[in-house]
N, C-alpha and C. Protein backbone atom coordinates (compact mmCIF):
# COMPACT_ATOMS: atom_id res chain seq x y z
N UNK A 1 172.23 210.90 -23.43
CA UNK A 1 173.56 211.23 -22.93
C UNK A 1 173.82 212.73 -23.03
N UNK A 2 173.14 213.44 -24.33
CA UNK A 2 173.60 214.62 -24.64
C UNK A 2 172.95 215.23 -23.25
N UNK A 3 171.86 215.20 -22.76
CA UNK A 3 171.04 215.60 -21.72
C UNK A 3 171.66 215.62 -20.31
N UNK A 4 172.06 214.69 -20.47
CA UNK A 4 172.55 214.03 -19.18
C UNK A 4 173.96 215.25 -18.81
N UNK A 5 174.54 215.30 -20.19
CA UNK A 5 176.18 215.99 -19.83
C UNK A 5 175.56 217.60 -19.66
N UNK A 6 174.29 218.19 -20.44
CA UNK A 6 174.58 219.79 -19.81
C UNK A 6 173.62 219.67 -18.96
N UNK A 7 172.96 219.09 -17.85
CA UNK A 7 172.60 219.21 -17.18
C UNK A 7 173.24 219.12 -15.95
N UNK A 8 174.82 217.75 -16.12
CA UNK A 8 175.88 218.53 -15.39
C UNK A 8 176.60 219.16 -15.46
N UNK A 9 176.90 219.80 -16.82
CA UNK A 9 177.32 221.21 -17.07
C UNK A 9 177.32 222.27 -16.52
N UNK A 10 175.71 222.26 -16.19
CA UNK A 10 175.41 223.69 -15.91
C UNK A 10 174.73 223.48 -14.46
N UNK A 11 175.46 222.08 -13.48
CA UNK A 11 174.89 222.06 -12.08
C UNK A 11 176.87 222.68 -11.56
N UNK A 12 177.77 222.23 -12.48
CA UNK A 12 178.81 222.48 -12.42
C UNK A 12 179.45 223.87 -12.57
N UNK A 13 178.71 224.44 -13.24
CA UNK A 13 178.90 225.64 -13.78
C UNK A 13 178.46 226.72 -12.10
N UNK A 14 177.59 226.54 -12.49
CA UNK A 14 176.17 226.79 -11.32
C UNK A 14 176.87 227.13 -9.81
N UNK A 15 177.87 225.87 -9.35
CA UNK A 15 178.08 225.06 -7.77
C UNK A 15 179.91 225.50 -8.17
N UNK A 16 180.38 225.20 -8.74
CA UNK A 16 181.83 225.18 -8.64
C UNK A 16 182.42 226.01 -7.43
N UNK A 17 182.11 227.58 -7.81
CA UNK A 17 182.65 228.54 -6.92
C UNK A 17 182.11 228.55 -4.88
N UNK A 18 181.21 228.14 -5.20
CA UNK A 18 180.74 227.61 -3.92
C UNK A 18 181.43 226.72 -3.22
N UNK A 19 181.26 225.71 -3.62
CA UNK A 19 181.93 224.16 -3.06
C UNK A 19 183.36 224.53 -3.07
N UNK A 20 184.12 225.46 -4.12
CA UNK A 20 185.74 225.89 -3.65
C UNK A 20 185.86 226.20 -2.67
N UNK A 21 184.76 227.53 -2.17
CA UNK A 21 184.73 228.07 -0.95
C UNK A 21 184.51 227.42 0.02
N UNK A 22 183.50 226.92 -0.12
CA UNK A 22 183.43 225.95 0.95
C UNK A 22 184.36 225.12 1.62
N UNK A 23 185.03 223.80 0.64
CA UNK A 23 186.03 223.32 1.08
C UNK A 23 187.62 224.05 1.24
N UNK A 24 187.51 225.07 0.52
CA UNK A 24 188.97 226.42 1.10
C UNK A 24 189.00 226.37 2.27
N UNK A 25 188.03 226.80 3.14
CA UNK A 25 187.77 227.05 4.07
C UNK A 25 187.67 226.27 5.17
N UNK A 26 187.17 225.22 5.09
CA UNK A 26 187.07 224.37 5.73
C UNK A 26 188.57 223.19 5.98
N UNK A 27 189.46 223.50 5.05
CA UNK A 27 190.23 222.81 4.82
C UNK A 27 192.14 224.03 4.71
N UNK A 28 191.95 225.11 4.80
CA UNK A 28 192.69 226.07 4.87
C UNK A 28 193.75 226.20 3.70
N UNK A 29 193.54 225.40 2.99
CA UNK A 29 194.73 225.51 1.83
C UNK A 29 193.74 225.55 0.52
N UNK A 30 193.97 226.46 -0.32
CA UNK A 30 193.34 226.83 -1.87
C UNK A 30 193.86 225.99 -2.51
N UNK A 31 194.76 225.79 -2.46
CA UNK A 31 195.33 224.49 -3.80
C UNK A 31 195.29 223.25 -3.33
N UNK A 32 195.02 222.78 -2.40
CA UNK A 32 194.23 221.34 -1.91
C UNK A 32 193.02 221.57 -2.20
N UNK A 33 192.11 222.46 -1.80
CA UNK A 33 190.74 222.82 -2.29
C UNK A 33 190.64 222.32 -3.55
N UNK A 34 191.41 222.90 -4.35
CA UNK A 34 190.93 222.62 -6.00
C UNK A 34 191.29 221.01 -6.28
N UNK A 35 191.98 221.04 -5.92
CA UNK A 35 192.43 218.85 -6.21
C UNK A 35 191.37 218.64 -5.81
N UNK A 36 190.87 218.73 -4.52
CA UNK A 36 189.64 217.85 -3.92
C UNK A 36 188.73 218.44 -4.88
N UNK A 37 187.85 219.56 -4.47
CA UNK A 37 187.27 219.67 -5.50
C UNK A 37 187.11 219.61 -6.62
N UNK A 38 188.01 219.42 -7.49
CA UNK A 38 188.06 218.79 -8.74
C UNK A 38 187.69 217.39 -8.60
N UNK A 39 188.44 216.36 -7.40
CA UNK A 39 187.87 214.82 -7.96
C UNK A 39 186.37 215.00 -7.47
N UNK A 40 185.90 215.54 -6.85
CA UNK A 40 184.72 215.80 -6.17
C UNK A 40 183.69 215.75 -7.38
N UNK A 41 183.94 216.70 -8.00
CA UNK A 41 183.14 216.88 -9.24
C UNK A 41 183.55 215.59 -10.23
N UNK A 42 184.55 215.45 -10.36
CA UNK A 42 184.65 213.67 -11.51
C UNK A 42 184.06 212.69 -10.79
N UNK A 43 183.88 212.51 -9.47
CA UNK A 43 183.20 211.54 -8.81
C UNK A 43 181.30 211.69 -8.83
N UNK A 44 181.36 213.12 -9.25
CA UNK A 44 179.69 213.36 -9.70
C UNK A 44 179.47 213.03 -10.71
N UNK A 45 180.73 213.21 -11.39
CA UNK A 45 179.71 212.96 -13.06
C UNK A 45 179.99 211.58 -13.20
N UNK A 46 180.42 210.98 -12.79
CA UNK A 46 180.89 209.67 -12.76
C UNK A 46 179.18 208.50 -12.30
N UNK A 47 179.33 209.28 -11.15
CA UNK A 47 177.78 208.80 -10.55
C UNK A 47 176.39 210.19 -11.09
N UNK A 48 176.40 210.43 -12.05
CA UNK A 48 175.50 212.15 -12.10
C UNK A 48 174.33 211.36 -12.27
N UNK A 49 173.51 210.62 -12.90
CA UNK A 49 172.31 209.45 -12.95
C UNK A 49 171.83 209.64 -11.21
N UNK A 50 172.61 209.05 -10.52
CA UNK A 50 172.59 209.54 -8.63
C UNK A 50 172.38 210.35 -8.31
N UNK A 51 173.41 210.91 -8.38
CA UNK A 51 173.57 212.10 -7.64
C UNK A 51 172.78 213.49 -7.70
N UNK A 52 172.27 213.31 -9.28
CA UNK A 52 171.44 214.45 -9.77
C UNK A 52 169.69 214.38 -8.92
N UNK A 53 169.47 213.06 -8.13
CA UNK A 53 168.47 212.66 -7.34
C UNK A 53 168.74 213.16 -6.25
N UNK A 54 169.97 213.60 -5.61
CA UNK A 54 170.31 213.87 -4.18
C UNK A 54 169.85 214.81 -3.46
N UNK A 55 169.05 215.45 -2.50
CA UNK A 55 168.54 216.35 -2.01
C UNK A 55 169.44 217.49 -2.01
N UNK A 56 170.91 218.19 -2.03
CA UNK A 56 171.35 218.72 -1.64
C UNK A 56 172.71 218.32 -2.74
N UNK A 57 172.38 217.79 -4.26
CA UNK A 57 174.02 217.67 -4.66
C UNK A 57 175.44 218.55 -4.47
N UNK A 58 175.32 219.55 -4.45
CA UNK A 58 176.32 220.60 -3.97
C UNK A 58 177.64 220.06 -2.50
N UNK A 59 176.04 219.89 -1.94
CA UNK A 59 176.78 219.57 -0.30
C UNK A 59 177.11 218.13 -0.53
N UNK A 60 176.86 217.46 -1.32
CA UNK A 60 177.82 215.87 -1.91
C UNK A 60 178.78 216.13 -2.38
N UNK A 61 179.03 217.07 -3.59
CA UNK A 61 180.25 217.48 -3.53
C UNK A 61 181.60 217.93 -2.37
N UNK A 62 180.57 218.80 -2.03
CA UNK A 62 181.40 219.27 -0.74
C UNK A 62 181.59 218.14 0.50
N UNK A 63 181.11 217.32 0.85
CA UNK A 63 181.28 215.98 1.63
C UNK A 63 182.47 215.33 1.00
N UNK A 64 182.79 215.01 -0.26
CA UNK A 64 183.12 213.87 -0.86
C UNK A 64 184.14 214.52 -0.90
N UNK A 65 184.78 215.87 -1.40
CA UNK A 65 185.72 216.62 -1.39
C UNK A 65 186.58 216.71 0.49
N UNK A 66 185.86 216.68 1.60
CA UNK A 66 185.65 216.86 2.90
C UNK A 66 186.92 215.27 3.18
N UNK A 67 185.85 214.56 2.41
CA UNK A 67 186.52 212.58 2.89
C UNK A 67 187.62 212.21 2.05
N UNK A 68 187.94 213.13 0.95
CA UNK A 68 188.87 212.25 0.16
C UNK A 68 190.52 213.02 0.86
N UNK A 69 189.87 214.61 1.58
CA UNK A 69 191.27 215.22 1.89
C UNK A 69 191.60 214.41 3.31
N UNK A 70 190.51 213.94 3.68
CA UNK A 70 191.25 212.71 5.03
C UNK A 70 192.08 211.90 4.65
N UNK A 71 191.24 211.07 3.49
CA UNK A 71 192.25 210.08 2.62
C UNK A 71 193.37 210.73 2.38
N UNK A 72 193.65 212.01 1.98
CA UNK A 72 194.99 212.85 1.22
C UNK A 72 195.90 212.49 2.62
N UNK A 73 195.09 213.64 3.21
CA UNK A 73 195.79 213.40 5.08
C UNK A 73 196.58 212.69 5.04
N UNK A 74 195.66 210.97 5.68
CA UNK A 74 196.34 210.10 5.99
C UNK A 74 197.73 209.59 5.51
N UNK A 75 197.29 209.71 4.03
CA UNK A 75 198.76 208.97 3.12
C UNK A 75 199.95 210.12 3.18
N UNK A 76 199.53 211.41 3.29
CA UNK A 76 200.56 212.18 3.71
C UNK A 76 201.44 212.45 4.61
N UNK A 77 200.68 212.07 6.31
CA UNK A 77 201.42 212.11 7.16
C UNK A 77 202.56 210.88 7.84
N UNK A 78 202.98 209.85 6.77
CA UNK A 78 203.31 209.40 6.52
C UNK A 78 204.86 209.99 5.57
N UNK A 79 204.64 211.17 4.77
CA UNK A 79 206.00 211.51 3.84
C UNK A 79 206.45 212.40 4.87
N UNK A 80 208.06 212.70 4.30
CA UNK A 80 209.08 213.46 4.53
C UNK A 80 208.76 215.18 3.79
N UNK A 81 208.30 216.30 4.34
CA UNK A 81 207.97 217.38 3.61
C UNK A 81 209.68 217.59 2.70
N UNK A 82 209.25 218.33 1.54
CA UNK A 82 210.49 218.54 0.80
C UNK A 82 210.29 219.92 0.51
N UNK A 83 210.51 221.00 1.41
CA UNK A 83 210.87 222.11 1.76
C UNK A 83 210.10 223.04 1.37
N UNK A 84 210.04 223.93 0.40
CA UNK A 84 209.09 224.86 -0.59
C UNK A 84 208.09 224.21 -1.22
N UNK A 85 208.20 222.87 -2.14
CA UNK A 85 207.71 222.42 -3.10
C UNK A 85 206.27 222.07 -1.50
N UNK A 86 206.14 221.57 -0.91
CA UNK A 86 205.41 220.75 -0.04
C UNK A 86 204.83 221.92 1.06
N UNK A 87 204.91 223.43 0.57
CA UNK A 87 205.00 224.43 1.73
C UNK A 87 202.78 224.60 1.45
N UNK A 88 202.69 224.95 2.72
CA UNK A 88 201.06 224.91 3.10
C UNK A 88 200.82 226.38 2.19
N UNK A 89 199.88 226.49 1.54
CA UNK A 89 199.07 227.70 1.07
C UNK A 89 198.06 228.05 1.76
N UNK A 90 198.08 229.47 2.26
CA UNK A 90 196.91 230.17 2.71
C UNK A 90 196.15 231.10 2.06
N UNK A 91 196.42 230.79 0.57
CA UNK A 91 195.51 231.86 -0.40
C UNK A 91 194.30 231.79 -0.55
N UNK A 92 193.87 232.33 0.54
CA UNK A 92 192.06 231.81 0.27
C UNK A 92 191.44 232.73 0.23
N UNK A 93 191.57 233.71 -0.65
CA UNK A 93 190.81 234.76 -1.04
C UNK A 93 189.51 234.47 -1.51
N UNK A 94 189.89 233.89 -2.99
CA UNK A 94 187.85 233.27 -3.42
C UNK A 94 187.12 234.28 -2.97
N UNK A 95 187.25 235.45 -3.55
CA UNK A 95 186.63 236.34 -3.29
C UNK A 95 186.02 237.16 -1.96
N UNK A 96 186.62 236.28 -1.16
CA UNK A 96 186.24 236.33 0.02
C UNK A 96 186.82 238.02 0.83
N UNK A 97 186.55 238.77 1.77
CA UNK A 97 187.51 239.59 2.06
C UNK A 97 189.06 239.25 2.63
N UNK A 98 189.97 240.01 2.30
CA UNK A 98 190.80 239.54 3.57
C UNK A 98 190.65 239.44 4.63
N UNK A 99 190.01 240.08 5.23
CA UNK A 99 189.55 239.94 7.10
C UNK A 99 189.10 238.99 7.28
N UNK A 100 187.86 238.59 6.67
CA UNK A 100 186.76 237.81 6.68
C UNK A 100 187.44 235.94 6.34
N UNK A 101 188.65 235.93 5.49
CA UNK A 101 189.33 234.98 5.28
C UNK A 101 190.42 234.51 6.20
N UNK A 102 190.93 235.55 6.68
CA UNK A 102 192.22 235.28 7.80
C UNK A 102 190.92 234.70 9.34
N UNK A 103 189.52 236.03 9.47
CA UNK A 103 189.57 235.65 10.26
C UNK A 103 188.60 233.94 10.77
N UNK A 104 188.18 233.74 9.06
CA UNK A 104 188.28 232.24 9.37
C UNK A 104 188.88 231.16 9.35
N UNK A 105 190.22 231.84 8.86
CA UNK A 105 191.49 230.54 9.01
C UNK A 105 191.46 230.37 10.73
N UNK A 106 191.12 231.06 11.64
CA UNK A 106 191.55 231.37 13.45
C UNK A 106 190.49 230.46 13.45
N UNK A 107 189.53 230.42 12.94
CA UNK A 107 188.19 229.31 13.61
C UNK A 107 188.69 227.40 13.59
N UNK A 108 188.47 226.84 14.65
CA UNK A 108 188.64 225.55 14.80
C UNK A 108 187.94 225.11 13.40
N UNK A 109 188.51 223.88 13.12
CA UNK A 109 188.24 223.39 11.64
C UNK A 109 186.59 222.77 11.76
N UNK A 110 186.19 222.36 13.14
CA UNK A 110 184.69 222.22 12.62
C UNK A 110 183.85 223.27 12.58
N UNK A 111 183.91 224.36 13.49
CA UNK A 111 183.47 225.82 13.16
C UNK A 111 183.15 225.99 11.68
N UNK A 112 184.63 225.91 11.32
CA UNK A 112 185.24 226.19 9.90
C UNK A 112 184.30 225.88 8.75
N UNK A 113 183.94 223.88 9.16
CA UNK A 113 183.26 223.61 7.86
C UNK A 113 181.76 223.72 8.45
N UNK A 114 181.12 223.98 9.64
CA UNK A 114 180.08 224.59 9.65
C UNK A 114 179.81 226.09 8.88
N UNK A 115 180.19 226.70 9.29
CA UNK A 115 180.38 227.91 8.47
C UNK A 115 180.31 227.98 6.95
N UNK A 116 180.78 227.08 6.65
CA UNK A 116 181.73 226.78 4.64
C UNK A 116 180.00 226.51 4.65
N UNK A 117 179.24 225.56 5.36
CA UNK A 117 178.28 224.72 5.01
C UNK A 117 177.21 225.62 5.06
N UNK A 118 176.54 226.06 6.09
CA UNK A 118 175.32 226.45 6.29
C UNK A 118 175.58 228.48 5.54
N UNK A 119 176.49 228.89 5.61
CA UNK A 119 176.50 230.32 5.10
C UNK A 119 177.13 230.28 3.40
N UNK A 120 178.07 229.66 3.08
CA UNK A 120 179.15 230.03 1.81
C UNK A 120 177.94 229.05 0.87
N UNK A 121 177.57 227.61 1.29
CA UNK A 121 176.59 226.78 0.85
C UNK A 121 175.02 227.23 0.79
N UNK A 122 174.60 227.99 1.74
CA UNK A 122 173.58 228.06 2.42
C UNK A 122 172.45 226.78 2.67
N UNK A 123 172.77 226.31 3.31
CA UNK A 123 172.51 224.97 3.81
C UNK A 123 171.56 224.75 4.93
N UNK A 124 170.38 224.15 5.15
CA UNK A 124 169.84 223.98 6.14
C UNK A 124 170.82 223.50 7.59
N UNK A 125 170.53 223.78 8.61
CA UNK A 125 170.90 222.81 9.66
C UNK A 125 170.86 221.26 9.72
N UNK A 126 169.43 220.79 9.63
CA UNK A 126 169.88 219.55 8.96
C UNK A 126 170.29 218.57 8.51
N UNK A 127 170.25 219.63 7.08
CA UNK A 127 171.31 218.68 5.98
C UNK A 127 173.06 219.14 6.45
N UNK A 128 173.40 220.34 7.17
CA UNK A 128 174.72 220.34 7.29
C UNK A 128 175.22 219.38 8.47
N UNK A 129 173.98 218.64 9.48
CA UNK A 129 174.18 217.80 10.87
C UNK A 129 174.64 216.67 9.67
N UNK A 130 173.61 216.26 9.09
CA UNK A 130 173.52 214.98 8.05
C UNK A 130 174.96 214.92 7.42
N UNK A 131 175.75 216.06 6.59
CA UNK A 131 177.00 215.83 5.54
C UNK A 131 178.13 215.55 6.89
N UNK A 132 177.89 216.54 7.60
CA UNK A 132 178.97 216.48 8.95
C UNK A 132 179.19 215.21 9.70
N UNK A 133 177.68 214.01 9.90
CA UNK A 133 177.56 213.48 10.97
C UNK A 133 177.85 214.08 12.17
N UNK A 134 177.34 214.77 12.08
CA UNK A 134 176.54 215.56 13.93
C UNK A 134 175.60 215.65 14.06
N UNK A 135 175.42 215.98 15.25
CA UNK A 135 173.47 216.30 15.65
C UNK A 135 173.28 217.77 15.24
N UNK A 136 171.94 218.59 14.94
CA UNK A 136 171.50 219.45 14.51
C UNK A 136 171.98 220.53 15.54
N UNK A 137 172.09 219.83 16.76
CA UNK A 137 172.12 221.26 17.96
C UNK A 137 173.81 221.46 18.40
N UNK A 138 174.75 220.20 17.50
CA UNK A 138 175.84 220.40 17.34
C UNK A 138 176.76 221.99 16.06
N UNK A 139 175.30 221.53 15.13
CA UNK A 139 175.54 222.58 13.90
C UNK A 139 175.32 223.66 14.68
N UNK A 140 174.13 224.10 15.17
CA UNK A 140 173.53 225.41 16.20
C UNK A 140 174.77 225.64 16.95
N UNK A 141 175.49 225.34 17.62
CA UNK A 141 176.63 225.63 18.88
C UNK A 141 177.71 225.94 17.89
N UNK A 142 178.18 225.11 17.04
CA UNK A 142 179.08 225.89 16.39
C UNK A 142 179.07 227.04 15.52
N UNK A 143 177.81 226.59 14.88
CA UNK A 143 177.85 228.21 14.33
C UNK A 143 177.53 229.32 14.97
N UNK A 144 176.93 228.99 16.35
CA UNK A 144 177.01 230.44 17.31
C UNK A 144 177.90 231.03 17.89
N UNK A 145 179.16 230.15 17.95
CA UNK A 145 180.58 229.88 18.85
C UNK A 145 181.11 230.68 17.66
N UNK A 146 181.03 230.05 16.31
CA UNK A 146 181.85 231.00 15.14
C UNK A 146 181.53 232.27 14.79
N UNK A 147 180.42 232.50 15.02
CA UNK A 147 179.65 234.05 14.40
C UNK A 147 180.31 234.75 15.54
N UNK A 148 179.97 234.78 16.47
CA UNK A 148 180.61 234.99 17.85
C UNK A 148 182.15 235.56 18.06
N UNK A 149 182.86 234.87 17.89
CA UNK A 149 184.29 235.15 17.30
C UNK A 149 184.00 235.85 16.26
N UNK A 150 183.48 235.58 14.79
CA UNK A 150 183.78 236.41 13.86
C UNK A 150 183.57 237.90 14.18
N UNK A 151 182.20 238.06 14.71
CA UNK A 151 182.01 239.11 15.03
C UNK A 151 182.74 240.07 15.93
N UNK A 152 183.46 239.31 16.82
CA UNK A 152 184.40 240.42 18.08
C UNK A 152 185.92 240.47 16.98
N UNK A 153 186.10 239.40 16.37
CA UNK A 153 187.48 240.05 15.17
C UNK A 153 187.17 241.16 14.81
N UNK A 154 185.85 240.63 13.45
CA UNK A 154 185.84 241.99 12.37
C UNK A 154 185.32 243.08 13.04
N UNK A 155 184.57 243.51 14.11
CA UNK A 155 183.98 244.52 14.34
C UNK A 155 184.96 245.07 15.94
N UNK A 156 186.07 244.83 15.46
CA UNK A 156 187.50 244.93 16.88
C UNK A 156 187.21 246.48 15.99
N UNK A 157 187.95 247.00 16.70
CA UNK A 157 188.43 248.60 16.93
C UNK A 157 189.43 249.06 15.46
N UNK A 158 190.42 248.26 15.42
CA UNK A 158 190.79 248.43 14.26
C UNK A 158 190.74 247.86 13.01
N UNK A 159 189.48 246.85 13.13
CA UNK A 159 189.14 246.60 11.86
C UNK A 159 187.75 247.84 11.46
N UNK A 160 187.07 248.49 12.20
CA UNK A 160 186.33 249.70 11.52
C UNK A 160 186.81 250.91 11.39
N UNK A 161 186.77 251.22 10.43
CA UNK A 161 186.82 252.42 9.55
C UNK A 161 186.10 253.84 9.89
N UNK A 162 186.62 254.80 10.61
CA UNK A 162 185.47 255.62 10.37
C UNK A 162 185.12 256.45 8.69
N UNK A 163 183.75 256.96 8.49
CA UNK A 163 184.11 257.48 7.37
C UNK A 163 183.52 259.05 7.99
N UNK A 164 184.10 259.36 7.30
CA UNK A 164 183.44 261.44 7.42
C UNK A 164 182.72 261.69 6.33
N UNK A 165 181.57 262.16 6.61
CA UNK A 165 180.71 262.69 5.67
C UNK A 165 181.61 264.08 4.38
């Protein structure tokens, strides 16, 4: 048992900041991120005997975190918002730049978690068709469609800097 717990200790330790990013991003709110990702991770150690077999545990996290904010979704769109307390967060810094964060809040949400997946994860194609359920040449199109955009944002006119020697 002792074995068992720092070995997810330190897959936890290891993955945390990743899989935040990942699902931040993919999901546009930082403080939904961390709920999900938090049960994400109790649902690993829960199953860690499994999961520690999984080709890609990280991106299980990040899946499981992905399906439970549908579940959140669903039961939500169902309530009455109650003003401030219920207001959307866009703090998704996570180290991320500001540019680089705003300008992936603009990307369509599967862009979004392509992106979270194959770059913030670094993830094969693949395994990101496989967590997504898409085809491989679905992952390819979006992440060319997203780099694409990213690139005409950040490298617009007034996002570079000149510098003078």
């Amino acid at each position: 048992m002792r074995d068992t717990r720092a070995e997810f200790v330190e897959f936890y330790e290891a993955n945390k900041d990743a899989c935040l990013r990942a699902v931040a991003v993919s999901v546009a709110d930082r403080d939904l991120a961390e709920e999900r990702v938090g049960e994400a991770f109790a649902r690993a150690w829960t199953r860690w005997p499994r999961i520690r077999g999984h080709p890609a545990p990280a991106a299980w996290v990040v899946r499981v975190a992905l399906n439970t904010r549908v579940s959140w979704w669903r039961r939500r769109r169902r309530e009455v918002p109650l003003g401030e307390h219920d207001a959307w967060s866009n703090d998704l810094t996570l180290d991320l730049d500001l540019d680089i964060a705003a300008a992936l809040l603009r990307l369509p949400r599967r862009q979004r978690e392509v992106v979270a997946l194959r770059v913030l994860l670094d993830l094969d194609t693949e395994t990101t068709a496989r967590i997504l359920g898409i085809a491989p040449g679905t992952v390819t199109g979006h992440l060319a469609r997203a780099t694409s955009v990213l690139r005409r944002q950040l490298l617009s006119p007034e996002h570079i800097t000149e510098v003078t020697p």
